[in-house]
Protein backbone atom coordinates (compact mmCIF):
# COMPACT_ATOMS: atom_id res chain seq x y z
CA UNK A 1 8.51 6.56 -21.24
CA UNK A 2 12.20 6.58 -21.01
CA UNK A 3 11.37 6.72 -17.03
CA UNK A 4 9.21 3.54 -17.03
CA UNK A 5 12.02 1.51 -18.87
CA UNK A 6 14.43 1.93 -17.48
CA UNK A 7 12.90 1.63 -13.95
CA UNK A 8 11.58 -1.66 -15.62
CA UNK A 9 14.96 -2.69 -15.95
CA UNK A 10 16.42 -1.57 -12.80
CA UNK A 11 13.36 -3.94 -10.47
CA UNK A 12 13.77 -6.77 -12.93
CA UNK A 13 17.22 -7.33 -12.58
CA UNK A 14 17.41 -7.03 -9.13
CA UNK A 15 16.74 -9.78 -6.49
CA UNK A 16 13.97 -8.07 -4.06
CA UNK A 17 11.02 -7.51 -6.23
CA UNK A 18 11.29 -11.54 -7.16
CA UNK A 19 11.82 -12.55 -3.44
CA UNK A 20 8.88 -10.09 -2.41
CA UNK A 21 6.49 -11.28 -5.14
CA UNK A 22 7.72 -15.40 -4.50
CA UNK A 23 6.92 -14.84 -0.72
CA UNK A 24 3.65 -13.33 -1.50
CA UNK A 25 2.49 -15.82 -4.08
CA UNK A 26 3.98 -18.48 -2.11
CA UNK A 27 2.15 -17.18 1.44
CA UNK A 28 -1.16 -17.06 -0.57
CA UNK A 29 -1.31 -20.19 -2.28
CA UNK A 30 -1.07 -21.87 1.34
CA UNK A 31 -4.26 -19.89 1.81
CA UNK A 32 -5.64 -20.81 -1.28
CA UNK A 33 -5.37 -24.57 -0.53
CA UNK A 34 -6.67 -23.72 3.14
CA UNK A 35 -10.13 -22.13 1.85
CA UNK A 36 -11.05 -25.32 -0.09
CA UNK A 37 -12.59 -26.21 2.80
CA UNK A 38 -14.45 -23.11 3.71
CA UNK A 39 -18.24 -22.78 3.34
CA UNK A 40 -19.31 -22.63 -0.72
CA UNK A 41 -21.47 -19.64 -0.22
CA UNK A 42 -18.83 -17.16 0.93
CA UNK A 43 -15.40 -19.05 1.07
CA UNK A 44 -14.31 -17.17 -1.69
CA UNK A 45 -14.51 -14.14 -0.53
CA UNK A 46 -13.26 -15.24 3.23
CA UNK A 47 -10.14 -16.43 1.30
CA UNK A 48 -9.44 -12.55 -0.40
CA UNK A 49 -9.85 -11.61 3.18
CA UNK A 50 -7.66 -13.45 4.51
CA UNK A 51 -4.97 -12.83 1.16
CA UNK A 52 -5.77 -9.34 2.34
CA UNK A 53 -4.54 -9.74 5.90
CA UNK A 54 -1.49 -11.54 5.05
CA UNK A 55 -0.44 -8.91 2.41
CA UNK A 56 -1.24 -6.10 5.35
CA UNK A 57 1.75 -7.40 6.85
CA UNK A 58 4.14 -8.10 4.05
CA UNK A 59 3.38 -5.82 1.04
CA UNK A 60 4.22 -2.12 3.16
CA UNK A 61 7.58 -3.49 3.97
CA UNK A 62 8.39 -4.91 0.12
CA UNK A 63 6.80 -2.13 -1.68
CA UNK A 64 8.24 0.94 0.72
CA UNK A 65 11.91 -1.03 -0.03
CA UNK A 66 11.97 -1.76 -3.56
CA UNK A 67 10.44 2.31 -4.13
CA UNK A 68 13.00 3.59 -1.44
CA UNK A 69 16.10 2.27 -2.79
CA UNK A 70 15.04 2.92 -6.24
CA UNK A 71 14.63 6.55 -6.13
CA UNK A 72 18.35 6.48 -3.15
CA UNK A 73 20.07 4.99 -5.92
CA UNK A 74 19.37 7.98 -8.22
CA UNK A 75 20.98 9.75 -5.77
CA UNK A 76 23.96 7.15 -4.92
CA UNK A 77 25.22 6.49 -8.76
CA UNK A 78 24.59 10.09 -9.06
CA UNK A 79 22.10 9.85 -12.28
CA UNK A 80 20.08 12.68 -10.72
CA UNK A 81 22.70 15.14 -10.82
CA UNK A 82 23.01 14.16 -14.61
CA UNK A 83 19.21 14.26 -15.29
CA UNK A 84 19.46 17.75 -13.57
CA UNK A 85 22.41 19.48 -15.85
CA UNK A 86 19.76 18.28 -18.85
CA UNK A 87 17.30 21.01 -17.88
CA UNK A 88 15.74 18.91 -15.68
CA UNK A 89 13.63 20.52 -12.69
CA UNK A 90 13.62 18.60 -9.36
CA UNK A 91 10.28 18.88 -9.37
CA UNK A 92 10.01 16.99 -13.06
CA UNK A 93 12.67 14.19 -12.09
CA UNK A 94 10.78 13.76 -8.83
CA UNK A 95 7.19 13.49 -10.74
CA UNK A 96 8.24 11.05 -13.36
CA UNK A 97 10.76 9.34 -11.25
CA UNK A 98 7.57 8.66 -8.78
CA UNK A 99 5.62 7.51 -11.84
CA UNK A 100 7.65 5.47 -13.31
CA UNK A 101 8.17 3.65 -10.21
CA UNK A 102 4.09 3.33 -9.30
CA UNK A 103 3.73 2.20 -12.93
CA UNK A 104 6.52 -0.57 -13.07
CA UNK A 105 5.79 -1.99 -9.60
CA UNK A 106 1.71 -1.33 -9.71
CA UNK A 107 1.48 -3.64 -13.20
CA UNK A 108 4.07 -6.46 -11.95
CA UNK A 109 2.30 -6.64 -8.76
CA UNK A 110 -0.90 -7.05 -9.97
CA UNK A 111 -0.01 -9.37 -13.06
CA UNK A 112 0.97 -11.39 -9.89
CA UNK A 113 -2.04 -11.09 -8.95
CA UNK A 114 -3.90 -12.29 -11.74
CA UNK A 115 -1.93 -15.53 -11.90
CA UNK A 116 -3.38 -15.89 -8.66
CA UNK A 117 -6.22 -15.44 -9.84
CA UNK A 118 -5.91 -18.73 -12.07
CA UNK A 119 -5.54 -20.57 -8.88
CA UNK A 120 -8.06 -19.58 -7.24
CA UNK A 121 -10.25 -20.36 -9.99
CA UNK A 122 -9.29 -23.90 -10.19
CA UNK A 123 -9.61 -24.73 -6.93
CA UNK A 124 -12.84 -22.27 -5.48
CA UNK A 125 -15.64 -20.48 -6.54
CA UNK A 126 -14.29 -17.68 -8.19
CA UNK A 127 -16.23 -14.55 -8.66
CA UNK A 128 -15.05 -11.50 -10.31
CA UNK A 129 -16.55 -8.68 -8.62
CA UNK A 130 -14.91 -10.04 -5.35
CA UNK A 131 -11.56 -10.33 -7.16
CA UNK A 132 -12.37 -6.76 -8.69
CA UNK A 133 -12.51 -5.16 -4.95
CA UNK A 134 -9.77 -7.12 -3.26
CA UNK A 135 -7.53 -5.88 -6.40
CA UNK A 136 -8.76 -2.55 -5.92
CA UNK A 137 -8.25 -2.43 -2.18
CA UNK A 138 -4.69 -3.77 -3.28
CA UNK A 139 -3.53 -1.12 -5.46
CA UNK A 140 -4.95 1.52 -3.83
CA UNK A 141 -2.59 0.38 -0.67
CA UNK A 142 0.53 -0.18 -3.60
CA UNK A 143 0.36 3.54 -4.48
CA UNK A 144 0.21 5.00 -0.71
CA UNK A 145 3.19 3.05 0.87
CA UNK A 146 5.07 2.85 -2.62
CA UNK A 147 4.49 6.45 -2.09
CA UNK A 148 5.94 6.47 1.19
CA UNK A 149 9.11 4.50 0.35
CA UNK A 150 9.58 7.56 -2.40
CA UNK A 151 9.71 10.00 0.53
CA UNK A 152 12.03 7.85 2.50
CA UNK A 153 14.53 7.67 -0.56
CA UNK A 154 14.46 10.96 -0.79
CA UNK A 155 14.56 12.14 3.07
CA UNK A 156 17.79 9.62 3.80
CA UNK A 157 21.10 10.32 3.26
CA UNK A 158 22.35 6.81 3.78
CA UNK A 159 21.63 3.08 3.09
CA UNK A 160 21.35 2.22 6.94
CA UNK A 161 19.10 5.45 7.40
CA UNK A 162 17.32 3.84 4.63
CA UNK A 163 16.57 0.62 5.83
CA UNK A 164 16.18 1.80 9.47
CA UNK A 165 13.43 4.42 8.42
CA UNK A 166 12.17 1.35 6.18
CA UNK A 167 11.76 -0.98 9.32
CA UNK A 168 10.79 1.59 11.46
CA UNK A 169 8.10 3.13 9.66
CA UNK A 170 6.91 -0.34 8.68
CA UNK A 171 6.77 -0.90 12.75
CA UNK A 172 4.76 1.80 13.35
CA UNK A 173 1.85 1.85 10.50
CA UNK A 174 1.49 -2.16 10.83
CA UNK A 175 1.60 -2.71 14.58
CA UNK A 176 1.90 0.55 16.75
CA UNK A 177 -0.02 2.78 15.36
CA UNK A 178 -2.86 0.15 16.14
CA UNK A 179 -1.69 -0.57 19.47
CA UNK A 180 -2.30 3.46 20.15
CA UNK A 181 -5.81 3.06 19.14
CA UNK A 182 -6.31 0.59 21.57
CA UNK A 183 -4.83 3.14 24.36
CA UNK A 184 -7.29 5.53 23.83
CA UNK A 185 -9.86 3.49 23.09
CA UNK A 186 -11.39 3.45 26.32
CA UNK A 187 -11.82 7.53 26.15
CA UNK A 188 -13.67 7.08 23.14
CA UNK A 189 -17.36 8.53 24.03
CA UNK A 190 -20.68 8.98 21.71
CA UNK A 191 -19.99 12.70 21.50
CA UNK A 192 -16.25 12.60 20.51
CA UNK A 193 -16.85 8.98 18.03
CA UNK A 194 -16.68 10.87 15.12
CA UNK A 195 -13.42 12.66 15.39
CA UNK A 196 -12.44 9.01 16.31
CA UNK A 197 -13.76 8.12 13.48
CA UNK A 198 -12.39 10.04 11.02
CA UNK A 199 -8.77 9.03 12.67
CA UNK A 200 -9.52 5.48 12.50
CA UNK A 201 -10.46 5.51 8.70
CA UNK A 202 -7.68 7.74 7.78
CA UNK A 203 -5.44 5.22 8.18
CA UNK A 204 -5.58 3.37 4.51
CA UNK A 205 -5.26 -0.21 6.60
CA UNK A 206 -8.04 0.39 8.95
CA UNK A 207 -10.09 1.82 5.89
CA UNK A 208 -9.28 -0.74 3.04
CA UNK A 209 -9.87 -3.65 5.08
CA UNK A 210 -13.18 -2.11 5.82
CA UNK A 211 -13.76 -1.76 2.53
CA UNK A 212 -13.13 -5.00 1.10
CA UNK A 213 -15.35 -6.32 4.75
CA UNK A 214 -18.48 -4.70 3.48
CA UNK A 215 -17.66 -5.06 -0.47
CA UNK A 216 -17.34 -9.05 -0.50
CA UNK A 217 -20.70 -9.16 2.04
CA UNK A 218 -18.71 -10.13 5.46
CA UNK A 219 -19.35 -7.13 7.35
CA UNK A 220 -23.24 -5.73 7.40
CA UNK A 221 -24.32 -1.96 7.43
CA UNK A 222 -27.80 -2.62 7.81
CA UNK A 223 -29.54 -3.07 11.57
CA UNK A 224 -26.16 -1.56 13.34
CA UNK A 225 -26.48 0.22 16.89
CA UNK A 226 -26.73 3.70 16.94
CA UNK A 227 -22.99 4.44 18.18
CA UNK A 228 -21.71 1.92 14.99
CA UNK A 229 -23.96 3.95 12.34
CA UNK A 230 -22.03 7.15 13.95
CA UNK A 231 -18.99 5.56 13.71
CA UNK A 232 -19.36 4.31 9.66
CA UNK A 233 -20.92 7.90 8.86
CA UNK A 234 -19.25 7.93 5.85
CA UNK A 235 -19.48 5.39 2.95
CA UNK A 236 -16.59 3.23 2.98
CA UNK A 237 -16.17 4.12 -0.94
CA UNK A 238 -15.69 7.67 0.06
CA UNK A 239 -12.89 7.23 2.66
CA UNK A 240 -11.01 4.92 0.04
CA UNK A 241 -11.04 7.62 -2.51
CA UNK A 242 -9.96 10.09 0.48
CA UNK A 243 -7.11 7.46 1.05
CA UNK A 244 -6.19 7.59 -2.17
CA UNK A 245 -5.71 11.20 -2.97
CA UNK A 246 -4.17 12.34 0.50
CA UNK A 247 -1.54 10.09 1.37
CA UNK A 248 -0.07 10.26 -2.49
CA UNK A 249 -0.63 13.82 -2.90
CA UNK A 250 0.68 14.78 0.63
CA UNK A 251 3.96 11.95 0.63
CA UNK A 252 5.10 13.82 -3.02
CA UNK A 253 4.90 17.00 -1.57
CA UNK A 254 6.72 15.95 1.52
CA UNK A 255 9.28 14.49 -1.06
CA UNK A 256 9.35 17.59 -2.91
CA UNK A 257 10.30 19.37 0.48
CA UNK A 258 13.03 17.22 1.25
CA UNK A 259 14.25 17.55 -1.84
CA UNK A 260 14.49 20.83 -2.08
CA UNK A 261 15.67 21.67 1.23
CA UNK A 262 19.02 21.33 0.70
CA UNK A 263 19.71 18.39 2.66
CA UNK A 264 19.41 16.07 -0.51
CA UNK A 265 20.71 17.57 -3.34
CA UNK A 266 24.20 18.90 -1.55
């Protein structure tokens, strides 16, 4: 508990998690207004989408640098190495160091969220379910790349190593990483779509959006060609889960590496 607080008080009083979560509300109320003028029967749900799109872009890049220089200033003001003389394992300060920050960011995010919410019940047809899923599909992609900011805190040595990887990592899972799909997307073949597959939903972007497609009834599964029903083998539910347990699991114990490699703790 002593962990959540005083992470509390370290994101509150600093400047980024206010100008990340005023961008987002800000970027989403523009949509909001927009999808008063979408179709009654599914404008709602069109307008999560849409939230959803926007946040693809914005939400890695705030939530990988408020987690990343939370856990590099442990190591900067040197509190670590005083957590550490109490007894404390690195493993330990690393595990509630990583909840602490999931927990703090994960319930200000999402009580961001929910004033949303309020919004979008005033001005559209608001249906909970739909909210339900998008705010699912949300967290789930809070915990991976708050995740991945962790390990980046942890693998730097610097602040402009830190903000570098930030950027750069931020390039690659939002823009190149889809740009490479398109590369090989021409040697994609009936007989090899499934190990495509399984690389295309592995990425939690690719799979959440899918998700929330088929959730909020704007993407069909029924009477789909024989190469698409290959392709979506697996229920969408299943690969979110999947999402949800590897990246975490795998980004701690990449942090746990780092961490006790040597390079970080010297």
């Amino acid at each position: 508990m002593m962990y959540v607080w005083k992470e509390f008080l370290e994101q509150t009083r600093g400047k980024g998690l206010w100008l990340g979560i005023g961008v987002l509300m800000l970027a989403s109320l523009f949509l909001i207004a927009e999808a008063r003028s979408f179709p009654a029967d599914l404008g709602f749900e069109a307008m999560l989408l849409s939230v959803f799109d926007m946040n693809m872009y914005l939400l890695p890049l705030f939530a990988m640098f408020l987690s990343s220089f939370s856990i590099f200033q442990e190591k900067e003001l040197k509190t670590s190495m005083i957590l550490l003389t109490k007894k404390e394992s690195t493993l330990s300060l690393l595990l509630k160091k990583s909840m602490a920050i999931q927990i703090v960011l994960l319930t200000i995010f999402i009580m961001a969220y929910f004033i949303l919410a309020l919004f979008m019940k005033v001005f559209l047809a608001f249906h909970i379910v739909s909210f339900l899923h998008f705010l699912l599909a949300i967290t789930v992609f809070l915990v991976i790349f708050n995740q991945l900011g962790i390990f980046l805190g942890v693998a730097c040595n610097t602040k402009m190593q830190l903000v570098g990887a930030n950027i750069l990592t931020w390039f690659f899972v939002v823009f190149l990483f889809d740009l490479m799909f398109l590369y090989f997307l021409p040697a994609v073949t009936f007989d090899n779509l499934r190990f495509f597959s399984w690389l295309y939903f592995l990425d939690p972007i690719h799979t959440l959006r899918f998700y929330l497609e088929t959730s909020l009834g704007l993407f069909s599964l029924s009477h789909m060609s024989r190469m698409m029903e290959n392709f979506v083998f697996m229920d969408m539910r299943i690969f979110l889960i999947i999402n949800a347990l590897l990246w975490p699991s795998l980004l701690f114990g990449l942090s746990n590496l780092f961490r006790n490699g040597g390079t970080i703790d010297d």
